[in-house]
PDB file of N, CA and C in Angstrom:
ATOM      1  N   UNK A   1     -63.561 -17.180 -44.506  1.00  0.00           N
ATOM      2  CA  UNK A   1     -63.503 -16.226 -45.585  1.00  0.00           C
ATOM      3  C   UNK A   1     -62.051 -15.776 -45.754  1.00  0.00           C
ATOM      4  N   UNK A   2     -61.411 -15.767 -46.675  1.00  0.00           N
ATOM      5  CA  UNK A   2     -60.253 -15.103 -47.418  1.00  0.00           C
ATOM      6  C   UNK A   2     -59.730 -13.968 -47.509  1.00  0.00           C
ATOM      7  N   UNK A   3     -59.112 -13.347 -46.877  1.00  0.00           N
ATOM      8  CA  UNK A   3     -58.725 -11.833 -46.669  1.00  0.00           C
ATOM      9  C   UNK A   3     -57.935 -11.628 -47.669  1.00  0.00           C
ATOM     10  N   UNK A   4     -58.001  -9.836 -47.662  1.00  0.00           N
ATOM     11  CA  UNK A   4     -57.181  -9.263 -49.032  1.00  0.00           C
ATOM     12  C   UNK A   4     -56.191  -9.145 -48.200  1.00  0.00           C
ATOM     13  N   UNK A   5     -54.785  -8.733 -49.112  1.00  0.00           N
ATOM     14  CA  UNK A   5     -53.875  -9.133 -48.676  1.00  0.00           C
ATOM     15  C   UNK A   5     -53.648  -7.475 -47.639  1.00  0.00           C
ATOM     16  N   UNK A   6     -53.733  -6.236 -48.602  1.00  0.00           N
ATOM     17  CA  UNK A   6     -54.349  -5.474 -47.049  1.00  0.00           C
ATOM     18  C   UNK A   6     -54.803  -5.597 -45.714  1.00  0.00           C
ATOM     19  N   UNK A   7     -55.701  -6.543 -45.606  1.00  0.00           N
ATOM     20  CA  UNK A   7     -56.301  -7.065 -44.082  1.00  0.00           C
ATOM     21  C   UNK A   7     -55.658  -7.322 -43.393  1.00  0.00           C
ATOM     22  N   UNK A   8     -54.149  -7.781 -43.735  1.00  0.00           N
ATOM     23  CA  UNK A   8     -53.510  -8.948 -42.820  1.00  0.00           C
ATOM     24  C   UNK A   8     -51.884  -7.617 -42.584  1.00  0.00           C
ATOM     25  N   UNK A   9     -52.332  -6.575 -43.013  1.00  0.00           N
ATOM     26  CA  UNK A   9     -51.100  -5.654 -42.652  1.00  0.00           C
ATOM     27  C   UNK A   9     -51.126  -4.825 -41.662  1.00  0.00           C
ATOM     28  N   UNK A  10     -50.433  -4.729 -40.386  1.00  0.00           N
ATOM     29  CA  UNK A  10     -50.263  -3.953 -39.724  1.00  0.00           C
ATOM     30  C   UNK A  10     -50.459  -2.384 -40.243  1.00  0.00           C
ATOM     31  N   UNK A  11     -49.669  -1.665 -41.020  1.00  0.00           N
ATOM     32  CA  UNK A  11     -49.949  -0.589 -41.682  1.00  0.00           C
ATOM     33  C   UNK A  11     -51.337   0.147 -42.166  1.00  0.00           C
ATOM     34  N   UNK A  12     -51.741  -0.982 -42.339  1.00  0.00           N
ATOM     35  CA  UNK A  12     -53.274  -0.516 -43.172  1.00  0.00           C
ATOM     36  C   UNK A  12     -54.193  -0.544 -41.877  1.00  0.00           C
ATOM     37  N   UNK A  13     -54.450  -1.727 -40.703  1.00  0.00           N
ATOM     38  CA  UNK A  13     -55.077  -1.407 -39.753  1.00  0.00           C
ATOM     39  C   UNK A  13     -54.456   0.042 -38.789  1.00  0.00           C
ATOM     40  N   UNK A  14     -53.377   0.130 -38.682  1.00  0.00           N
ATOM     41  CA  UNK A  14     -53.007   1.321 -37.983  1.00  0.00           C
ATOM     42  C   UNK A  14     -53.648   2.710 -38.759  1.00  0.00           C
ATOM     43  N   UNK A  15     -53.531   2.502 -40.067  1.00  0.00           N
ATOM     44  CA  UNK A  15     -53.767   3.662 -40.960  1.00  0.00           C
ATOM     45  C   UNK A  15     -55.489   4.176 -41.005  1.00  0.00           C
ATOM     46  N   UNK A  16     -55.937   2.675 -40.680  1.00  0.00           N
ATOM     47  CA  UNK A  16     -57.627   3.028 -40.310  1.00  0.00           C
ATOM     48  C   UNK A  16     -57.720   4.171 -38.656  1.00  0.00           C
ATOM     49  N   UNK A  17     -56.874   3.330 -38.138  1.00  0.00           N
ATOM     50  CA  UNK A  17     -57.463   3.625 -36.792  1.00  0.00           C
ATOM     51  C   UNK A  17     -57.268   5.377 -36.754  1.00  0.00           C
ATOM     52  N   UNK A  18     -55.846   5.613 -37.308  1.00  0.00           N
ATOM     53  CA  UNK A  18     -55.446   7.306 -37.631  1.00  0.00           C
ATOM     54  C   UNK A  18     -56.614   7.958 -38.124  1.00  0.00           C
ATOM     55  N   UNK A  19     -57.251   7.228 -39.474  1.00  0.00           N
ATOM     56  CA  UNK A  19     -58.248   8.092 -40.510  1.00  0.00           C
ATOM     57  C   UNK A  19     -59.811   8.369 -39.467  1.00  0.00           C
ATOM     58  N   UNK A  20     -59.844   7.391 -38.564  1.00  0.00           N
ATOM     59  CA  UNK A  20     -60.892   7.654 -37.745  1.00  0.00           C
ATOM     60  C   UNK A  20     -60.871   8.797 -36.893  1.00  0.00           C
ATOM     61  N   UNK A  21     -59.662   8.690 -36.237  1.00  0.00           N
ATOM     62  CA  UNK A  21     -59.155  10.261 -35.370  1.00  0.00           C
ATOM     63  C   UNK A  21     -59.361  11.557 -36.397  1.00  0.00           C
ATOM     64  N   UNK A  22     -58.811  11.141 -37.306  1.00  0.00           N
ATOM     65  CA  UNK A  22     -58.733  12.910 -38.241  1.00  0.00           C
ATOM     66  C   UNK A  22     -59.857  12.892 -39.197  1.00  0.00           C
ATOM     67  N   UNK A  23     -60.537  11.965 -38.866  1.00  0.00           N
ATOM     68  CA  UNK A  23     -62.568  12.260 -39.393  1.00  0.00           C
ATOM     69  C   UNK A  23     -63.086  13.171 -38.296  1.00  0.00           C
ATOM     70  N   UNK A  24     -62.615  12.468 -36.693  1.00  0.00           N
ATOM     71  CA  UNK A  24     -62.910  13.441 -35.684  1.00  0.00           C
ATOM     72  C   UNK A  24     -62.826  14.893 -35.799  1.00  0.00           C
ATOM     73  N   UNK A  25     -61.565  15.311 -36.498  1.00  0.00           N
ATOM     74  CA  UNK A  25     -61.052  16.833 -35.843  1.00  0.00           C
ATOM     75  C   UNK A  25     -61.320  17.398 -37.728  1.00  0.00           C
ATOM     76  N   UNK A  26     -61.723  16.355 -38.233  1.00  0.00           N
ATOM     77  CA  UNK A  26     -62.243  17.147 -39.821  1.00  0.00           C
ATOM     78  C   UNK A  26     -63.432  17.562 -39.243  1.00  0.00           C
ATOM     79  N   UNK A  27     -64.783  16.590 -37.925  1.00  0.00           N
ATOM     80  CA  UNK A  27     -65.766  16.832 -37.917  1.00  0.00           C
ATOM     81  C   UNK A  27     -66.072  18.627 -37.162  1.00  0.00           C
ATOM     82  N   UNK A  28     -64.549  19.137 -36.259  1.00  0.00           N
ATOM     83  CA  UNK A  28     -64.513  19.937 -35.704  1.00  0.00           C
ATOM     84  C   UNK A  28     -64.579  21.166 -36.731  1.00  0.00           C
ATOM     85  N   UNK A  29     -63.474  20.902 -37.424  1.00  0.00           N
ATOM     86  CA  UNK A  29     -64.064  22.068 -38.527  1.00  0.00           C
ATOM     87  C   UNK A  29     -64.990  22.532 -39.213  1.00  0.00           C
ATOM     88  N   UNK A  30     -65.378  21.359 -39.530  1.00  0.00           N
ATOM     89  CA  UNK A  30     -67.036  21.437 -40.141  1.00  0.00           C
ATOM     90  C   UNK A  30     -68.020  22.198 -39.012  1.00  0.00           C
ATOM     91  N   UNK A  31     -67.844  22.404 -37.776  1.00  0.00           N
ATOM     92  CA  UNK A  31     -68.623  22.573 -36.760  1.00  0.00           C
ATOM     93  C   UNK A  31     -68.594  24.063 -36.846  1.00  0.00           C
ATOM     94  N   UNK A  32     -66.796  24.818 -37.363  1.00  0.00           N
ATOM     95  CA  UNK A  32     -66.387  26.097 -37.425  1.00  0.00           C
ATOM     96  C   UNK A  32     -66.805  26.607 -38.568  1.00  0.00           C
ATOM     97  N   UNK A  33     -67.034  25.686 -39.706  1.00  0.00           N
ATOM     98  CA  UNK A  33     -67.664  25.803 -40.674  1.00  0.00           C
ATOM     99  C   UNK A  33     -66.242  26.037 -41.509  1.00  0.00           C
ATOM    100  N   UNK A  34     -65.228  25.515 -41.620  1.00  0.00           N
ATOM    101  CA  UNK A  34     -64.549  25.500 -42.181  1.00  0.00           C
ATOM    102  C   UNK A  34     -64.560  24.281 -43.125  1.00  0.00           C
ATOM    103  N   UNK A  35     -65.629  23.941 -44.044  1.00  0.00           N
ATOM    104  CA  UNK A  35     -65.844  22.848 -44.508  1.00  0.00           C
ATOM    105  C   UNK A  35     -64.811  22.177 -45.755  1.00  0.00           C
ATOM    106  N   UNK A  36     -63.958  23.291 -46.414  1.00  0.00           N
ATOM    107  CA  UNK A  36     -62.877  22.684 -47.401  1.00  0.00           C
ATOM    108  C   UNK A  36     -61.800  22.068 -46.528  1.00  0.00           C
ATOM    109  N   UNK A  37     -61.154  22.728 -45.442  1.00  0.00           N
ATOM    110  CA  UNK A  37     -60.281  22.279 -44.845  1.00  0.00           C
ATOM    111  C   UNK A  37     -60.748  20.852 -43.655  1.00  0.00           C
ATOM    112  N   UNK A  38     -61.910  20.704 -43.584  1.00  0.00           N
ATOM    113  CA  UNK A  38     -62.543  19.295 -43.058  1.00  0.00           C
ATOM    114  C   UNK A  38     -62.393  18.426 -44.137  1.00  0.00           C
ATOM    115  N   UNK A  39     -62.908  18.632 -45.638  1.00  0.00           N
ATOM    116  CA  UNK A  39     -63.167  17.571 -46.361  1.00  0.00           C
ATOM    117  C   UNK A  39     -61.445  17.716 -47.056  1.00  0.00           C
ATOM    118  N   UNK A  40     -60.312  18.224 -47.276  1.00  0.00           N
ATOM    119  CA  UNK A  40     -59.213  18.089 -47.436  1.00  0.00           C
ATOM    120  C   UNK A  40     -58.167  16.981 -46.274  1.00  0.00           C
ATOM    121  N   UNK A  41     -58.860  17.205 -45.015  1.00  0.00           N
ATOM    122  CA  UNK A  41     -58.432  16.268 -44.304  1.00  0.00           C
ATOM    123  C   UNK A  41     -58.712  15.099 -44.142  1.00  0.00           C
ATOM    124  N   UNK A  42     -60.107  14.982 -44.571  1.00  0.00           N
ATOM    125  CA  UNK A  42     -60.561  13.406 -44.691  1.00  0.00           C
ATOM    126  C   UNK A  42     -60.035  12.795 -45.985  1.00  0.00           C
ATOM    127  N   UNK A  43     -60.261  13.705 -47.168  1.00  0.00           N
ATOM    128  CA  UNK A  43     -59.434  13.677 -48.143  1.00  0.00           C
ATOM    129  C   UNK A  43     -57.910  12.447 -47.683  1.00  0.00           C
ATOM    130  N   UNK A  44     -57.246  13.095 -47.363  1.00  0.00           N
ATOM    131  CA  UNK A  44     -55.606  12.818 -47.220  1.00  0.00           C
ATOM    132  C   UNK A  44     -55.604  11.229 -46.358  1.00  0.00           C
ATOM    133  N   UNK A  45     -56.273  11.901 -45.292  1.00  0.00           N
ATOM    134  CA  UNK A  45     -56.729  10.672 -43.958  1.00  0.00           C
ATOM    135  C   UNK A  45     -57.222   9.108 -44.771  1.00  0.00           C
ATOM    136  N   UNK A  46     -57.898   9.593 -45.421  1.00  0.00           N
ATOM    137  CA  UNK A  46     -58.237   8.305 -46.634  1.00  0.00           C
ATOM    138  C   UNK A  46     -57.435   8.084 -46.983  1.00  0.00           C
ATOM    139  N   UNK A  47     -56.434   8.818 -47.937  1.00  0.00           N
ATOM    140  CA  UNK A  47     -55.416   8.448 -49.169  1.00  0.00           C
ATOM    141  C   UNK A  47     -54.331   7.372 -48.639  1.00  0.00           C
ATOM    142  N   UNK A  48     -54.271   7.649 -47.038  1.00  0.00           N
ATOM    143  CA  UNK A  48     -53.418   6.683 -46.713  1.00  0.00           C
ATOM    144  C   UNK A  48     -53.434   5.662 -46.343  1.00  0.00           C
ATOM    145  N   UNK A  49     -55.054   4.848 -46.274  1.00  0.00           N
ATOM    146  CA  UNK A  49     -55.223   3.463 -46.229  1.00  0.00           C
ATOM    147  C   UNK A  49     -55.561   3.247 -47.109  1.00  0.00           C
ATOM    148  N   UNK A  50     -56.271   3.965 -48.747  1.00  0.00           N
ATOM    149  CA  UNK A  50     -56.682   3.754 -49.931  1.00  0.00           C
ATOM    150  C   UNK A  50     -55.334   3.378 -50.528  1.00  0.00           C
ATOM    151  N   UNK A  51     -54.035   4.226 -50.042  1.00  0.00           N
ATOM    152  CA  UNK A  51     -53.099   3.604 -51.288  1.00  0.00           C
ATOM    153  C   UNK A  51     -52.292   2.171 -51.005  1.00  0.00           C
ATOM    154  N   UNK A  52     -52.085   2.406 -49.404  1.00  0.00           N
ATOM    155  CA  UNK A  52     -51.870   0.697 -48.761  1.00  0.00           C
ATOM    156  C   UNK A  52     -52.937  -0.361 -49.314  1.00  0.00           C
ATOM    157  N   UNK A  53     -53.970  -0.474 -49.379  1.00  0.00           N
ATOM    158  CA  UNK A  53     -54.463  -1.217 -49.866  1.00  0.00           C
ATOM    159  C   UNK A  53     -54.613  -1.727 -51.429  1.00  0.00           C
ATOM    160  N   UNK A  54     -54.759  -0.153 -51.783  1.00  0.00           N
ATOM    161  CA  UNK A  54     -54.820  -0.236 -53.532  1.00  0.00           C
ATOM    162  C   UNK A  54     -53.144  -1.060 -54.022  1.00  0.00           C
ATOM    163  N   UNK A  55     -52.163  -0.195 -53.271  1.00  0.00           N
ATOM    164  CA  UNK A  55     -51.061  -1.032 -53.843  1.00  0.00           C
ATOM    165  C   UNK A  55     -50.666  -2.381 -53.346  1.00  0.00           C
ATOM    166  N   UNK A  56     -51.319  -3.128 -52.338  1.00  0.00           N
ATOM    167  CA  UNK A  56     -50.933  -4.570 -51.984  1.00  0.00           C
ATOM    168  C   UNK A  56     -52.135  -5.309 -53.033  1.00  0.00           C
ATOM    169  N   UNK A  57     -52.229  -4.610 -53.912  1.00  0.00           N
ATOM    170  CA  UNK A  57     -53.019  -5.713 -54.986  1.00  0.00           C
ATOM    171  C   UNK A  57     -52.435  -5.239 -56.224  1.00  0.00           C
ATOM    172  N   UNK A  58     -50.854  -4.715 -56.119  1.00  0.00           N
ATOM    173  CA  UNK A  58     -50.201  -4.706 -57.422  1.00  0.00           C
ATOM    174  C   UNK A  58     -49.266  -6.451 -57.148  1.00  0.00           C
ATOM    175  N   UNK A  59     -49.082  -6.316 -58.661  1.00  0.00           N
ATOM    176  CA  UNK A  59     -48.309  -7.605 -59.318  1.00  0.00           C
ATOM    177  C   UNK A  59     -46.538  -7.334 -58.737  1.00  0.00           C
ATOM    178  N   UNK A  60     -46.382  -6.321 -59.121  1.00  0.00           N
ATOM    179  CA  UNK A  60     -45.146  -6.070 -58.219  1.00  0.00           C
ATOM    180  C   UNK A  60     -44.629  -4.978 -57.511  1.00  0.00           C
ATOM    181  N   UNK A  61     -43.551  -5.319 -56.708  1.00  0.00           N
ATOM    182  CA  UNK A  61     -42.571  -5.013 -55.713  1.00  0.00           C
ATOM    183  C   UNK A  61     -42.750  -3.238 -56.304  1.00  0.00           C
ATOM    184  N   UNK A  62     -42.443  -2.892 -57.013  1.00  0.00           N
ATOM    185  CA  UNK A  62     -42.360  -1.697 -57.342  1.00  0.00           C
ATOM    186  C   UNK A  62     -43.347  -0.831 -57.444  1.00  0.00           C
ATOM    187  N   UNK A  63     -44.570  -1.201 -57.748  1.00  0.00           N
ATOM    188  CA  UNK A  63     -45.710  -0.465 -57.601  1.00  0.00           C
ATOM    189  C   UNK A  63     -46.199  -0.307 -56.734  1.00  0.00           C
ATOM    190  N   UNK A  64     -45.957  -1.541 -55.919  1.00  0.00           N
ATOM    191  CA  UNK A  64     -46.601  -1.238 -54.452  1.00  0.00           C
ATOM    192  C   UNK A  64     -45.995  -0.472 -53.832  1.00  0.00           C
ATOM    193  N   UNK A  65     -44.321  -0.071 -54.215  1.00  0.00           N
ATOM    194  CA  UNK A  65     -43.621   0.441 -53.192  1.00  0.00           C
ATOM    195  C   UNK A  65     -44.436   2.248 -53.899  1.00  0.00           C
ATOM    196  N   UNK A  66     -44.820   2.035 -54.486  1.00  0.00           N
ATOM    197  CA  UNK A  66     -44.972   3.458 -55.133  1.00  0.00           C
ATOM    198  C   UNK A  66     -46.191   4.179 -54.539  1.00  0.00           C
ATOM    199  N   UNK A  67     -47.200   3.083 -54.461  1.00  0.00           N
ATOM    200  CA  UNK A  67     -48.578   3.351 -53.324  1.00  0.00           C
ATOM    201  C   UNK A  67     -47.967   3.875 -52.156  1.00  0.00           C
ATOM    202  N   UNK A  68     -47.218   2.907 -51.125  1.00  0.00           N
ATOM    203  CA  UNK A  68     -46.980   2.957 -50.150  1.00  0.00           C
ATOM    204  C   UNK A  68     -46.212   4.896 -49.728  1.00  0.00           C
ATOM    205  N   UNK A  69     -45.060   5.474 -50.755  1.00  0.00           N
ATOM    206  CA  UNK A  69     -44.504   6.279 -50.956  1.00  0.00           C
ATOM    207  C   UNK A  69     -46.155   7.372 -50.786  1.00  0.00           C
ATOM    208  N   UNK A  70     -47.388   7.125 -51.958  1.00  0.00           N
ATOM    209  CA  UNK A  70     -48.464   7.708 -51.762  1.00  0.00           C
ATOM    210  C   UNK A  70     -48.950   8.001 -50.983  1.00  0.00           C
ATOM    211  N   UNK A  71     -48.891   7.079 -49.717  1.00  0.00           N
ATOM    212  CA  UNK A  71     -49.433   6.822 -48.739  1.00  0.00           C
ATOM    213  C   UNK A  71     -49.222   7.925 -47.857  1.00  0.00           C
ATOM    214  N   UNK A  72     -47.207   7.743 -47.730  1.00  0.00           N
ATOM    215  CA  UNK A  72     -46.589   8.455 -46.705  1.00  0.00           C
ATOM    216  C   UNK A  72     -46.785   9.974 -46.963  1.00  0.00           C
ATOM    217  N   UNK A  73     -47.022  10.214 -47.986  1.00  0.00           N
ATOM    218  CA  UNK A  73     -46.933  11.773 -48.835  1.00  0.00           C
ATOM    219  C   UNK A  73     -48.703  12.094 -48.092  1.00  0.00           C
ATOM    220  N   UNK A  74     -49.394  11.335 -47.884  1.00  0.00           N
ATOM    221  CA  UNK A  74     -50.776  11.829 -48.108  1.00  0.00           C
ATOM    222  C   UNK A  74     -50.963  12.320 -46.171  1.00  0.00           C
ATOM    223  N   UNK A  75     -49.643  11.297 -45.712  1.00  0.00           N
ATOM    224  CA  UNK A  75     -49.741  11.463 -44.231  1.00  0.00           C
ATOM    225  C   UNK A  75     -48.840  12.886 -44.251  1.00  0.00           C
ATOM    226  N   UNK A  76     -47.979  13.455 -44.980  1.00  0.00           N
ATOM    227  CA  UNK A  76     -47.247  14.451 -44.565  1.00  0.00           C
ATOM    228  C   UNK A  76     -48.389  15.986 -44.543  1.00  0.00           C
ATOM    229  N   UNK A  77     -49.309  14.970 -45.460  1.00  0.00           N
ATOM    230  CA  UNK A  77     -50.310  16.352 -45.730  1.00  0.00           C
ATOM    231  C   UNK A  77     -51.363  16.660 -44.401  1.00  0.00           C
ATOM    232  N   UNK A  78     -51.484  15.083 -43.837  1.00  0.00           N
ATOM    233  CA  UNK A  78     -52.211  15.485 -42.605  1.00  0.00           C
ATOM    234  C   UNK A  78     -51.693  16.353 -41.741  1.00  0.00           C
ATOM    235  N   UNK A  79     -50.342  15.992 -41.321  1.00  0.00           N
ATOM    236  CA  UNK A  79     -49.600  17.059 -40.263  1.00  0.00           C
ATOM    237  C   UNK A  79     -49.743  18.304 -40.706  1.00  0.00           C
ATOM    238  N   UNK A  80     -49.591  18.659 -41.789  1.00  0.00           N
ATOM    239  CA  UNK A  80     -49.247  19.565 -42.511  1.00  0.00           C
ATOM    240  C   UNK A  80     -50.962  20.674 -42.068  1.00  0.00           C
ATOM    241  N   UNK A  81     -52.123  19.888 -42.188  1.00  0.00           N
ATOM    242  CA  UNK A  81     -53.309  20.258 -42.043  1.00  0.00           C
ATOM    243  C   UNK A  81     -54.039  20.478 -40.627  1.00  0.00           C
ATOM    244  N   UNK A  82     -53.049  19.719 -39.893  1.00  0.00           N
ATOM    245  CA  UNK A  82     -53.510  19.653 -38.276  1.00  0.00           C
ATOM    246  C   UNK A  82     -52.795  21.096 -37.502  1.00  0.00           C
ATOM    247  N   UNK A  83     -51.404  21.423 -38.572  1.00  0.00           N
ATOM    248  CA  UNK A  83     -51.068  22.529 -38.018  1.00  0.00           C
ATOM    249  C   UNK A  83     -51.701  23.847 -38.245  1.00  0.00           C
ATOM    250  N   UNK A  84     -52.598  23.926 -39.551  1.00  0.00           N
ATOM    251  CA  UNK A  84     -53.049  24.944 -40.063  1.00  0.00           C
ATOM    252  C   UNK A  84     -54.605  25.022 -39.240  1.00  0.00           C
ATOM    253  N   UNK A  85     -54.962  23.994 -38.578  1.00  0.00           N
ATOM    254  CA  UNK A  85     -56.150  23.527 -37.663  1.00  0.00           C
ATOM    255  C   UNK A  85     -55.525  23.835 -36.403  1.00  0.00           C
ATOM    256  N   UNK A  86     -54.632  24.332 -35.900  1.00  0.00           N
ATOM    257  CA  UNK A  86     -54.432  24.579 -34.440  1.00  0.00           C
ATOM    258  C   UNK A  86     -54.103  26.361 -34.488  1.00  0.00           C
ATOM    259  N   UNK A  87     -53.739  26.363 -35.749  1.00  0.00           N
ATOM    260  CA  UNK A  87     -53.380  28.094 -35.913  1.00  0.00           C
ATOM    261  C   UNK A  87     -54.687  28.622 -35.808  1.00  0.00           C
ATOM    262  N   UNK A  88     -55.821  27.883 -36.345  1.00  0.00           N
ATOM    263  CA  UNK A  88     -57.122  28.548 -36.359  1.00  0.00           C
ATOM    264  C   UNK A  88     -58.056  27.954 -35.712  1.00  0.00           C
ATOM    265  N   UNK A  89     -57.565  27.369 -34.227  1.00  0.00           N
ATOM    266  CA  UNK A  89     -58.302  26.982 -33.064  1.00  0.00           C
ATOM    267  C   UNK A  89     -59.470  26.095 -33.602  1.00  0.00           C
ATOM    268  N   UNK A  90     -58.979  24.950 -34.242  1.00  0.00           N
ATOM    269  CA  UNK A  90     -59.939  24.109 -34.675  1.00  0.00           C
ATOM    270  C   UNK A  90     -59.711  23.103 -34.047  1.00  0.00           C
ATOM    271  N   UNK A  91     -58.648  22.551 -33.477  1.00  0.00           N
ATOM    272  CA  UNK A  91     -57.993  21.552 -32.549  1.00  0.00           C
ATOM    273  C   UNK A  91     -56.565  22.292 -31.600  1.00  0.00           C
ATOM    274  N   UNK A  92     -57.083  21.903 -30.451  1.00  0.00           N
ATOM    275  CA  UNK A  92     -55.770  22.108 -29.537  1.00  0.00           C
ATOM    276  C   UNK A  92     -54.724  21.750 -30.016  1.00  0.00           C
ATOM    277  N   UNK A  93     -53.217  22.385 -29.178  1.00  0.00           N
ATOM    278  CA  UNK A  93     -52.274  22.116 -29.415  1.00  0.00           C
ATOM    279  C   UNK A  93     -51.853  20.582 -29.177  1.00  0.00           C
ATOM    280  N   UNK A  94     -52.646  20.176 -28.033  1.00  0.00           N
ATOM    281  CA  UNK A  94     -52.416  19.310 -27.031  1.00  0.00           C
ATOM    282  C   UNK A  94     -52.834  17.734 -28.119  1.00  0.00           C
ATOM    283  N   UNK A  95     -54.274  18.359 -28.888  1.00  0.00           N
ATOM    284  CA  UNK A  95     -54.420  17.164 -29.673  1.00  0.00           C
ATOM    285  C   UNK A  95     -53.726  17.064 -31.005  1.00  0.00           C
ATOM    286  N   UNK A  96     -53.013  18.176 -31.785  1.00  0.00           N
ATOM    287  CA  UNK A  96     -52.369  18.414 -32.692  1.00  0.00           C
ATOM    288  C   UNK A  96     -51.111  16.992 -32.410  1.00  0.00           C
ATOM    289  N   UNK A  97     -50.698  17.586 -31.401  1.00  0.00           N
ATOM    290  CA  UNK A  97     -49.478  17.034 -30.989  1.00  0.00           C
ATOM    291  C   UNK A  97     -49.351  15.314 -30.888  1.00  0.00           C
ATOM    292  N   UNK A  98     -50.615  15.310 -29.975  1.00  0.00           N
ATOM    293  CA  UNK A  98     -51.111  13.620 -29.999  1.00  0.00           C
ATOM    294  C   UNK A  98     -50.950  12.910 -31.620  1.00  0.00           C
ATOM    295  N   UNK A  99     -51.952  13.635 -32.943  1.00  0.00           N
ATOM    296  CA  UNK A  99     -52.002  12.931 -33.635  1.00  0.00           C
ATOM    297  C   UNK A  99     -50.585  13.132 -34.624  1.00  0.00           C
ATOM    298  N   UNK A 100     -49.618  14.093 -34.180  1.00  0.00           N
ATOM    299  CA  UNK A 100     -48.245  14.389 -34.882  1.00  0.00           C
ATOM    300  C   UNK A 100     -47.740  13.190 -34.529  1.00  0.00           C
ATOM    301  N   UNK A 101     -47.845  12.808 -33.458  1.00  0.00           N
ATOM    302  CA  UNK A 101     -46.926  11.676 -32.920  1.00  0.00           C
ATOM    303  C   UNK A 101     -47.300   9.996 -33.247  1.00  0.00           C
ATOM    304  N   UNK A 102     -48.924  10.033 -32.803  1.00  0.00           N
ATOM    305  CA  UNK A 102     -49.175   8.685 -33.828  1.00  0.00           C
ATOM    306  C   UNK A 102     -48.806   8.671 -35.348  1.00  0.00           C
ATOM    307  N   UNK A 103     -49.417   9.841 -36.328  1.00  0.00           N
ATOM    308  CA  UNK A 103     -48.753  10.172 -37.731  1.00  0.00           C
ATOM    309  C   UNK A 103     -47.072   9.925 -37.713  1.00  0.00           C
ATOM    310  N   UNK A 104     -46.240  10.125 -37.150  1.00  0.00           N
ATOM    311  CA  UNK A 104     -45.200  10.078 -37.458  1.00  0.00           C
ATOM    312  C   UNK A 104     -44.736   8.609 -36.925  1.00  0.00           C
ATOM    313  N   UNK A 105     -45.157   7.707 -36.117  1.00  0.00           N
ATOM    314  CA  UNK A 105     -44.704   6.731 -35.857  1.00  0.00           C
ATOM    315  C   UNK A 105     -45.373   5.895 -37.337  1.00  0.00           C
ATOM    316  N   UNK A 106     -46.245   6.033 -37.650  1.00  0.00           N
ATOM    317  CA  UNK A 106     -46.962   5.918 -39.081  1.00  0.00           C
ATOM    318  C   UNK A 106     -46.231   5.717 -40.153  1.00  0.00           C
ATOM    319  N   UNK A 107     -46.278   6.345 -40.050  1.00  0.00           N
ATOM    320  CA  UNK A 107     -44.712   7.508 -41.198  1.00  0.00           C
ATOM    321  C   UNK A 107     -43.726   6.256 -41.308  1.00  0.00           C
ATOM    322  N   UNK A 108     -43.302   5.785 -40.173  1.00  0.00           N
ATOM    323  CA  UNK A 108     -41.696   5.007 -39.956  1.00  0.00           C
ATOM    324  C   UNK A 108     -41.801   3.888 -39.808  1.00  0.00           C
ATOM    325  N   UNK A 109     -42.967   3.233 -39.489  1.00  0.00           N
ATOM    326  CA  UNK A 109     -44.079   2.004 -39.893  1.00  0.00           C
ATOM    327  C   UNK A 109     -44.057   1.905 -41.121  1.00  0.00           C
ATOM    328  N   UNK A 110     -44.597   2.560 -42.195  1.00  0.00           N
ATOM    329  CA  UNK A 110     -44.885   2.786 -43.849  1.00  0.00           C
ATOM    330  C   UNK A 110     -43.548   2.380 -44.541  1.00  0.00           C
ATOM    331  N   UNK A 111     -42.435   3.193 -43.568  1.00  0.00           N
ATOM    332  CA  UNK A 111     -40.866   3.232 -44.349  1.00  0.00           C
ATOM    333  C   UNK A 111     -40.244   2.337 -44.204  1.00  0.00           C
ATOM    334  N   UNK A 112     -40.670   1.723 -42.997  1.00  0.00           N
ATOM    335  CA  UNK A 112     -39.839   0.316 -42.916  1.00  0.00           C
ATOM    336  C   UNK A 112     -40.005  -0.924 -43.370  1.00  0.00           C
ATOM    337  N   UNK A 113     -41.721  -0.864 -43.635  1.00  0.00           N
ATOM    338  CA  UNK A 113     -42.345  -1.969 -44.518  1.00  0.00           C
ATOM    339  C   UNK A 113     -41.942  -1.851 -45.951  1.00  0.00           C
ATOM    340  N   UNK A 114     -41.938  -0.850 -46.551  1.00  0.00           N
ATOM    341  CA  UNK A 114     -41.508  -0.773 -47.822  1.00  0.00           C
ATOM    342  C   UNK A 114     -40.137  -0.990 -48.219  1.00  0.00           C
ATOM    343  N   UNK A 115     -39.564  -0.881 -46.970  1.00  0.00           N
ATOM    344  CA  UNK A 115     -37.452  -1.344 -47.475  1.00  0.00           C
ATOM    345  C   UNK A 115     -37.887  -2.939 -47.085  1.00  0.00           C
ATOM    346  N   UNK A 116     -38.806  -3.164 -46.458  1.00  0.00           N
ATOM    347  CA  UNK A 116     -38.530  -4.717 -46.195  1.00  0.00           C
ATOM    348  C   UNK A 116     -39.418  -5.369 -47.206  1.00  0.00           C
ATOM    349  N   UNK A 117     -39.844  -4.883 -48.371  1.00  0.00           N
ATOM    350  CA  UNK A 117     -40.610  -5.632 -49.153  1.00  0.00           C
ATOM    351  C   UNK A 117     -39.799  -5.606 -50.736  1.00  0.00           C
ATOM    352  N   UNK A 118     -38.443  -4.609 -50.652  1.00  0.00           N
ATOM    353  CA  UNK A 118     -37.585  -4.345 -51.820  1.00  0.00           C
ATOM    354  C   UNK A 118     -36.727  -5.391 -51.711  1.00  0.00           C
TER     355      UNK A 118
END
């Protein structure tokens, strides 16, 4: 069988494995009953293998780089959400920190594929 051209990218499998972790600590909120700030995180957690993928099925160099840019923006929002989840004891510091650090190696993964595809 024939893979999309997504399948075969490092980025997009890494970007799954992230969205699975921060389904986890969306599921924690939901538990606090903080249910907008759960479904805002799955929200984002998605956006960043939805736009890797959506944009490796543009025609060109430029659109994809524009997904990919989507991508990284949708990951700034996770950090951004994991911190507002540790202020209100929805996730430890300890796991905040964990997924800051996979997210940001993410991050520089995303940036480097996209200068190497210009």
């Amino acid at each position: 069988m024939e893979d999309f051209r997504f399948e075969q990218l490092d980025i997009w499998k890494d970007s799954i494995e992230v969205s699975d972790e921060l389904f986890d600590y969306a599921d924690e909120a939901d538990k606090k009953k903080y249910f907008k700030f759960a479904e805002q995180l799955r929200s984002a957690g998605m956006s960043i293998s939805n736009n890797i993928a959506e944009g490796s099925g543009s025609f060109s160099v430029k659109e994809f780089s524009s997904f990919l840019n989507i991508a990284r923006r949708s990951l700034f929002e996770c950090v951004n959400i994991l911190y507002i989840f540790e202020r209100r004891k929805i996730i430890t510091s300890t796991g905040k920190n964990s997924m800051r650090v996979k997210l940001l190696l993410l991050s520089k993964k995303i940036t480097a594929f996209r200068k190497s595809i210009q």
